[in-house]
Protein backbone atom coordinates (compact mmCIF):
# COMPACT_ATOMS: atom_id res chain seq x y z
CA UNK A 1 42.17 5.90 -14.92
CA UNK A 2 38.97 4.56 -16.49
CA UNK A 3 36.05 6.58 -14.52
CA UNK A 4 32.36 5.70 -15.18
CA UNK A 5 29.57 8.58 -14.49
CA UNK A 6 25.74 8.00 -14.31
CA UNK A 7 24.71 11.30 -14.69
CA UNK A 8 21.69 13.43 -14.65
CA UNK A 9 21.76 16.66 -15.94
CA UNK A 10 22.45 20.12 -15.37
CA UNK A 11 24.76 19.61 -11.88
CA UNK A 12 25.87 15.66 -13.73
CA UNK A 13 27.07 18.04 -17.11
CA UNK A 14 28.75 20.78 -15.25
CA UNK A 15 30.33 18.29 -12.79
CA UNK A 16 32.10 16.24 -15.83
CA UNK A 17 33.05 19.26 -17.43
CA UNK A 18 35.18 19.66 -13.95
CA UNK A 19 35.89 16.19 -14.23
CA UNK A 20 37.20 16.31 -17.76
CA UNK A 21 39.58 19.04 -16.51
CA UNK A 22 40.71 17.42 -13.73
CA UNK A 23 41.74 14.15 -16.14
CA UNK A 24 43.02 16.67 -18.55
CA UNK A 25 40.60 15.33 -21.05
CA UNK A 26 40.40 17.05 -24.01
CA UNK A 27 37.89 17.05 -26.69
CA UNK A 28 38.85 15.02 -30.14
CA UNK A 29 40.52 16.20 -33.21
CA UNK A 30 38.99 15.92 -35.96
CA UNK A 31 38.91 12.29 -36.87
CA UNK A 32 40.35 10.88 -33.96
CA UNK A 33 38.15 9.03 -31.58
CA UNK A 34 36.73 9.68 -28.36
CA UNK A 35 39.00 8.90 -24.97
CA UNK A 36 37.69 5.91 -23.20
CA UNK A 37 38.93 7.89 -19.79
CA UNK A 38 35.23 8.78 -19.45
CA UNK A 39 32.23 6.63 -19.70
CA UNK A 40 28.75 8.55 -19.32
CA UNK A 41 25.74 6.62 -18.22
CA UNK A 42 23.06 9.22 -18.85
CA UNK A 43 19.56 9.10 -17.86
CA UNK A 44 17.01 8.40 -20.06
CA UNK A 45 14.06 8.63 -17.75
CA UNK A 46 13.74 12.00 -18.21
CA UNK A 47 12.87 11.45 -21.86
CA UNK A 48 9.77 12.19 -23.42
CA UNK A 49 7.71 12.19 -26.70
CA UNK A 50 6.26 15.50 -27.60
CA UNK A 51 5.07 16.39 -31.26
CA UNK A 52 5.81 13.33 -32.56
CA UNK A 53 10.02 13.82 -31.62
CA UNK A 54 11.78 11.89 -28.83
CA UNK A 55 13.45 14.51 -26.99
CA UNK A 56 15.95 13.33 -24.14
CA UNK A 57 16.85 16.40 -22.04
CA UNK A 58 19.43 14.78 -19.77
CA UNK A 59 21.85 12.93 -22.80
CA UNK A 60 21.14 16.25 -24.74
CA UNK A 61 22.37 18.05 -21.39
CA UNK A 62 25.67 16.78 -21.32
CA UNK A 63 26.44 16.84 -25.25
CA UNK A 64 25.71 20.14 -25.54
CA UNK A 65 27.16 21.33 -22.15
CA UNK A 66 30.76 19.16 -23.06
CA UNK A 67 30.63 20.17 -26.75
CA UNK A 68 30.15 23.73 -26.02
CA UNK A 69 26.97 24.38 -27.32
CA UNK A 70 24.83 24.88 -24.14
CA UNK A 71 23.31 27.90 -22.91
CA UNK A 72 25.00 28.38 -20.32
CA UNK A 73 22.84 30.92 -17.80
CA UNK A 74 20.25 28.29 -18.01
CA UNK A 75 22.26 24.97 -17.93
CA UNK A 76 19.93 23.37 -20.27
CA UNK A 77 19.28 23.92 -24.18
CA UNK A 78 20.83 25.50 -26.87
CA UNK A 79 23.25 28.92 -26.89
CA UNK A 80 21.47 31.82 -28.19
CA UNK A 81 18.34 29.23 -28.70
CA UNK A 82 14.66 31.22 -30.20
CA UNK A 83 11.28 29.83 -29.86
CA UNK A 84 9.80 30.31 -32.95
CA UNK A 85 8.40 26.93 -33.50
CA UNK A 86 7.10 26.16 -29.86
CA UNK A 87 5.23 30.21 -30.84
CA UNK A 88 3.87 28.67 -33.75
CA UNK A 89 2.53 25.39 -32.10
CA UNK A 90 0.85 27.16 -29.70
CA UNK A 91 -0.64 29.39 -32.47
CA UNK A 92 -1.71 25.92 -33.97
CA UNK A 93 -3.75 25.52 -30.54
CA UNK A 94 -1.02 22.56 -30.18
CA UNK A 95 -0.22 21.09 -26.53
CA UNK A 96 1.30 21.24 -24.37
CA UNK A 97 2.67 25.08 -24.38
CA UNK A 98 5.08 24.32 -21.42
CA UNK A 99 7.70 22.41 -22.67
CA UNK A 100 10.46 25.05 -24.05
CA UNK A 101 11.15 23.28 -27.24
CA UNK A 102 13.65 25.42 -28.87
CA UNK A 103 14.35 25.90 -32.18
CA UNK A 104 18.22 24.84 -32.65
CA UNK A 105 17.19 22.10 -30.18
CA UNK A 106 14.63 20.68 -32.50
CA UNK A 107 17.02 19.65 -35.34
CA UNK A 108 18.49 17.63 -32.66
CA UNK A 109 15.26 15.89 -31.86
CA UNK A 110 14.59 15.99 -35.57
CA UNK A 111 17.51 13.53 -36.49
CA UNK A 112 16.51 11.52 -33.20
CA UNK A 113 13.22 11.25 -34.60
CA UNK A 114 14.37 10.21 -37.96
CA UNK A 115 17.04 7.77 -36.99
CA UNK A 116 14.38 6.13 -34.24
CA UNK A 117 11.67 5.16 -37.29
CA UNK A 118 14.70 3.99 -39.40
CA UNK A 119 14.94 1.55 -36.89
CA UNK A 120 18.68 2.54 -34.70
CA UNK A 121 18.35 2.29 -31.14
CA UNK A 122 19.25 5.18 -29.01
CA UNK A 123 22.94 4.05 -28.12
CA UNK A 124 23.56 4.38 -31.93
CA UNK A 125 21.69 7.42 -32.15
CA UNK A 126 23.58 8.99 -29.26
CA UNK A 127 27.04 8.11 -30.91
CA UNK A 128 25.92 9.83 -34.47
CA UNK A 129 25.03 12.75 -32.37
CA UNK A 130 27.97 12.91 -30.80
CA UNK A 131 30.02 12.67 -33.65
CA UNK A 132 29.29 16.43 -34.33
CA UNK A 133 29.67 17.81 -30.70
CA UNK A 134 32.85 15.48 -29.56
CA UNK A 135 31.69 15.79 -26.41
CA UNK A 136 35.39 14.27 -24.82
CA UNK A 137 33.79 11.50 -23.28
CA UNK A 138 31.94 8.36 -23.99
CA UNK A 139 27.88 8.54 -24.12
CA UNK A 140 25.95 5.81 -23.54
CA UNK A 141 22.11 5.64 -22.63
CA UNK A 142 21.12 4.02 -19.44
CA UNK A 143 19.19 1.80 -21.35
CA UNK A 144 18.25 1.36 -25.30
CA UNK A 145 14.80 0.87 -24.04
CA UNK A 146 11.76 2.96 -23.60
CA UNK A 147 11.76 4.14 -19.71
CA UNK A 148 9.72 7.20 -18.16
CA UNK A 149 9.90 8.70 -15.05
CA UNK A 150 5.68 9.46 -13.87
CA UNK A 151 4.79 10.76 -11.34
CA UNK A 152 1.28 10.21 -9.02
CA UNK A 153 -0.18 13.20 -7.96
CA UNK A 154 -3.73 14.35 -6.01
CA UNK A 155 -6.29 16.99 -7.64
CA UNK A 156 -9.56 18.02 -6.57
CA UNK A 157 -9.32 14.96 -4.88
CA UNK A 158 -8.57 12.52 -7.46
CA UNK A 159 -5.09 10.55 -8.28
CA UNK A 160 -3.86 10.75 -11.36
CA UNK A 161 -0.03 9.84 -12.67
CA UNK A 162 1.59 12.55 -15.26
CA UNK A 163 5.15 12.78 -16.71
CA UNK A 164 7.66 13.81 -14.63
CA UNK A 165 8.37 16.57 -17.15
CA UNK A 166 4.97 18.09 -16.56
CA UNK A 167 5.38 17.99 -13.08
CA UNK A 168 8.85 19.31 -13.03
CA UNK A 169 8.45 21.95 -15.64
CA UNK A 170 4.69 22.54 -15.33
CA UNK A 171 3.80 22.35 -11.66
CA UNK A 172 7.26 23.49 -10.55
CA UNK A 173 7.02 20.18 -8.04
CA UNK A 174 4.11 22.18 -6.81
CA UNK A 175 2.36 19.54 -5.87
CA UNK A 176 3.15 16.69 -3.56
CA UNK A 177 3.99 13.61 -5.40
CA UNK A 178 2.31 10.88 -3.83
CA UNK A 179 5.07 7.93 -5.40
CA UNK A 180 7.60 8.48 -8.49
CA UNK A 181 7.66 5.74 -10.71
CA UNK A 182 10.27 4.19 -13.42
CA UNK A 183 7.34 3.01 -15.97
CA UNK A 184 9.41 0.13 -18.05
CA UNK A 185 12.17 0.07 -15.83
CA UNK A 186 11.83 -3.13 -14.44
CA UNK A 187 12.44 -4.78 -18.16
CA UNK A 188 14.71 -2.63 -19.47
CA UNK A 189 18.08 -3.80 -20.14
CA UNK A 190 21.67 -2.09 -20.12
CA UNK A 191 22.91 -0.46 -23.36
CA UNK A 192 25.30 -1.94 -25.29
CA UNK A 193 28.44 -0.91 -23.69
CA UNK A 194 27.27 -0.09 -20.02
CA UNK A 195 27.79 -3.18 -17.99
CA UNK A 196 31.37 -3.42 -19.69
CA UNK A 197 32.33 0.08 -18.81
CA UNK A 198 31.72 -0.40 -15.31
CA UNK A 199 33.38 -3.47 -15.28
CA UNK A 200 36.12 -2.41 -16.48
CA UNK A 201 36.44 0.94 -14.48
CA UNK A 202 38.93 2.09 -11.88
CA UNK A 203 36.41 4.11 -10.26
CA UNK A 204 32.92 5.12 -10.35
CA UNK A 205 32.28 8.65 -9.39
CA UNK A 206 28.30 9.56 -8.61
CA UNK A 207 28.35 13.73 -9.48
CA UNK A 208 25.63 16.01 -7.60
CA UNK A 209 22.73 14.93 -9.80
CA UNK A 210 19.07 14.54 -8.71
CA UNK A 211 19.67 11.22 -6.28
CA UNK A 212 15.89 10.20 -7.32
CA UNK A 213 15.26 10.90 -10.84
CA UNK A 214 18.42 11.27 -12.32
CA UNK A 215 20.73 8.95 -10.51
CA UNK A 216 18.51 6.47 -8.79
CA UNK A 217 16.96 6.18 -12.67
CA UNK A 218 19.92 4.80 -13.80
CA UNK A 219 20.65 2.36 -10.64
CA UNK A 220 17.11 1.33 -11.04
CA UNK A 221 18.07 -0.58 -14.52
CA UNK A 222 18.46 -4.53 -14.08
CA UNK A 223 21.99 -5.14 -13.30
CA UNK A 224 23.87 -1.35 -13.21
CA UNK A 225 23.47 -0.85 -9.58
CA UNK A 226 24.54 -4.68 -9.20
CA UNK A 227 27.47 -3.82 -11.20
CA UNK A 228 29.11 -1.45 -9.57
CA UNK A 229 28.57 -2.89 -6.30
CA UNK A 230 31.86 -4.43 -6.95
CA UNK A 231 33.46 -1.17 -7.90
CA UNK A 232 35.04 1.71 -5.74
CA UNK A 233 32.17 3.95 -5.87
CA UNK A 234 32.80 7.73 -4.63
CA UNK A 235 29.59 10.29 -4.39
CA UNK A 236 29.60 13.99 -4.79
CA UNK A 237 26.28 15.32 -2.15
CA UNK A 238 23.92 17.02 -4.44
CA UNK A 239 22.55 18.36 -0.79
CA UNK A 240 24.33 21.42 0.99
CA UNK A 241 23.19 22.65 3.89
CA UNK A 242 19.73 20.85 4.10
CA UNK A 243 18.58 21.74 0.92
CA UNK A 244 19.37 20.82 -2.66
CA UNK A 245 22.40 23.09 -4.85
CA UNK A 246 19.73 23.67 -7.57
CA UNK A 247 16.23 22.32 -8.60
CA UNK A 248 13.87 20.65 -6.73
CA UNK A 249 15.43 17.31 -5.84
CA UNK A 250 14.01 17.93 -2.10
CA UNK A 251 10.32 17.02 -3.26
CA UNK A 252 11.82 13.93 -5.21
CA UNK A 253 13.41 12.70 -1.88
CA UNK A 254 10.09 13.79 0.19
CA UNK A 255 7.85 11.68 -2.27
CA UNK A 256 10.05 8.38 -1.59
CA UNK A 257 10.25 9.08 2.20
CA UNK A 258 14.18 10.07 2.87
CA UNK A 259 15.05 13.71 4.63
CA UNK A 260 16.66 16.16 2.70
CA UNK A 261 20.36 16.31 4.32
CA UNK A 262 23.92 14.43 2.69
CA UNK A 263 23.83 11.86 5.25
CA UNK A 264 20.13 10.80 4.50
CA UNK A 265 21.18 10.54 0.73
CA UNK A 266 24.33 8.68 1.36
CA UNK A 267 22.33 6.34 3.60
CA UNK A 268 19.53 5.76 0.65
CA UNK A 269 22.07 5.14 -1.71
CA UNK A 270 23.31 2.30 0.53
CA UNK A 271 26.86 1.54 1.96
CA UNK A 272 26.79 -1.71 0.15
CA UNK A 273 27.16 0.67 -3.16
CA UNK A 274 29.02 3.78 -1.54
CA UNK A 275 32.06 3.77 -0.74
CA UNK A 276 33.06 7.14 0.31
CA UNK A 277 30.95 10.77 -0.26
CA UNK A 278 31.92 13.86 -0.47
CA UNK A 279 29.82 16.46 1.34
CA UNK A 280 29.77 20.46 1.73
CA UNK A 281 31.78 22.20 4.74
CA UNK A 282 28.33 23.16 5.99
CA UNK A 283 27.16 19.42 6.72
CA UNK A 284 31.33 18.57 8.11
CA UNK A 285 30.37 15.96 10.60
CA UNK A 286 27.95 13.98 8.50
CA UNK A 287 28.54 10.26 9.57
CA UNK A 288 26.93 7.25 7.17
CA UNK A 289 27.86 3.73 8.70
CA UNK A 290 30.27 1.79 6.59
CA UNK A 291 31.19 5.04 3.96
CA UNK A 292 34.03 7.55 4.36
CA UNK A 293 32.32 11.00 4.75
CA UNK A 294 34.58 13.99 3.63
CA UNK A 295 33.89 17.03 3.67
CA UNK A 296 34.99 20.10 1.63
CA UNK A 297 33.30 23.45 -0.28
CA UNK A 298 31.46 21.80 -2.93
CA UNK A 299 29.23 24.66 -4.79
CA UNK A 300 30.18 24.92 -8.37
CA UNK A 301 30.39 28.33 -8.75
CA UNK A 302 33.10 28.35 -11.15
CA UNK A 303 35.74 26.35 -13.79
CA UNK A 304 38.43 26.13 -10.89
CA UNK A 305 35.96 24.92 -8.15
CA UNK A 306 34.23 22.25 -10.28
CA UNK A 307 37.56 21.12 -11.11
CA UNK A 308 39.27 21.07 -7.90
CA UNK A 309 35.74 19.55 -6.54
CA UNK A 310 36.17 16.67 -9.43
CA UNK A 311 39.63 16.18 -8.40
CA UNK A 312 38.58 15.68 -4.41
CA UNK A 313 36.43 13.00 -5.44
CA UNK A 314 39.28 11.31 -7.50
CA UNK A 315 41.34 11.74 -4.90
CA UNK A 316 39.24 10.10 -2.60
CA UNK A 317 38.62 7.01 -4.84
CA UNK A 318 41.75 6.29 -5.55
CA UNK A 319 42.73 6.51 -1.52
CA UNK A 320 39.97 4.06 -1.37
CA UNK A 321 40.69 1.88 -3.88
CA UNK A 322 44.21 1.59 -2.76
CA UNK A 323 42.22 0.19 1.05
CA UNK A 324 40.74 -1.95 -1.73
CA UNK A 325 43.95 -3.40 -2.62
CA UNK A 326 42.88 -4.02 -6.19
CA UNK A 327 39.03 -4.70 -5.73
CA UNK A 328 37.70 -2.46 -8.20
């Protein structure tokens, strides 16, 4: 099976490392190329430029996490990562001091940095990058193009739009976010390579990332979403119970007016895209017009569940694609 994945980060990495499993995907030998098996459509909305380096948190995410160099008790950065040069910035009196720019991280955004003024675009860059962490699967940016996520907020009585990094990481979602907006969105193009993928892809699998800012980044891109309308498309409920596995997706969906529960998300995402989700034994019963609701434990808690959770949702598009009789 080809499978395509638009993918946030920390739940979108850990689900494709159960996903890789469940394929039997294995990372590359030395000199042998990358599997096709898995196409990654990370988000690039996330990305930021800080200190004069382009850092992109959600492709960096899923290298690191599928190349075995993430830390893994925070999901996010480098293994036995230091701080010494985000210490020494802020001993400069440079800002911001709340982005956790990590040393081993750096030289990551270092040879993004360099490659960027020698004129690649970011698909290319991501593929050099990769060549060092063989990640097992594909990695293409949402877009070659400059996107970022803002987000308008209300102090002392005043509206004001910041990054959604500073909200996220800064304000902890603190504050209500009055709209969330994909600045550049609306001209940015597919990578290279995206709109091929998905067209030529058994199945599309949507993991449990953020349904706002990670995966509804990535739809928001002229043509993706129209894409894989004509695709079996299977979704994995970043929602349990009511409230989100981990982060604060709950103020993302509050901000664009849609309840926090697996049916509202399925519903937002549309039936027209969806064709079956996968949610939690706790919300069993969930019914979305026009998409097969399944239900089944879906916390992540370990290797084996992630797998066997990755494998449900194969399972489920390939019963569906079968209904399909060939569609996609």
């Amino acid at each position: 099976m080809r499978i395509v994945v638009p993918a946030g980060g920390i739940g979108g990495a850990r689900f494709l490392r159960g996903l890789k499993a469940a394929l039997g995907v294995d990372a590359p030998a030395p000199g042998e190329q990358s599997t096709d098996a898995i196409t990654v459509i990370g988000n690039t909305g996330d990305d930021i430029t800080l200190f004069g380096l382009r850092i992109c948190p959600d492709l960096d995410t899923v290298m690191y996490t599928l190349g075995g160099g993430i830390d893994e008790e925070r999901g996010w950065g480098r293994a036995e990562e230091t701080f010494t040069i985000k210490e020494e910035l802020a001993a400069y009196g440079m800002r911001p001091t709340w982005f956790g720019l990590g040393d081993r991280d750096t030289a990551t955004h270092i040879v993004r940095a360099q490659m960027i003024a020698a004129g690649y675009p970011l698909s290319a860059i991501t593929e050099a990058l990769c060549d060092r962490w063989r990640p097992g699967v594909r990695l293409l940016p949402m877009t070659d193009d400059q996107v970022e996520t803002h987000v308008v907020i209300e102090e002392d009585g005043k509206r004001r739009a910041i990054h959604f990094q500073e909200w996220w990481i800064r304000y902890r979602a603190s504050v209500p976010a009055l709209s969330i907006v994909g600045v550049g969105a609306e001209d940015a193009a597919p990578a290279p390579g995206v709109l091929k993928a998905i067209a030529e892809a058994d199945l599309v699998v949507l993991p449990p990332s953020n349904p706002v800012v990670s995966v509804g980044s990535i739809l928001n891109v002229p043509g993706i979403r129209d894409a894989m309308v004509d695709k079996t498309v299977v979704g994995v409920s970043p929602i349990i119970g009511g409230a989100p596995v981990r982060g604060m997706a709950d103020a993302c969906l509050t901000a664009i007016g849609v309840e926090t529960s697996a049916g509202a998300v399925a519903a937002h995402l549309g039936a027209d895209l969806l064709d079956g989700w996968l949610v939690d034994e706790a919300d069993a019963g969930t019914e979305v017009e026009g998409i097969e609701v399944r239900s089944r434990p879906l916390y992540m808690s370990d290797p084996a569940a992630t797998e066997a959770i990755a494998g449900a949702a194969l399972d489920l598009g390939r019963e569906l694609a079968g209904r399909k009789g060939g569609r996609g």
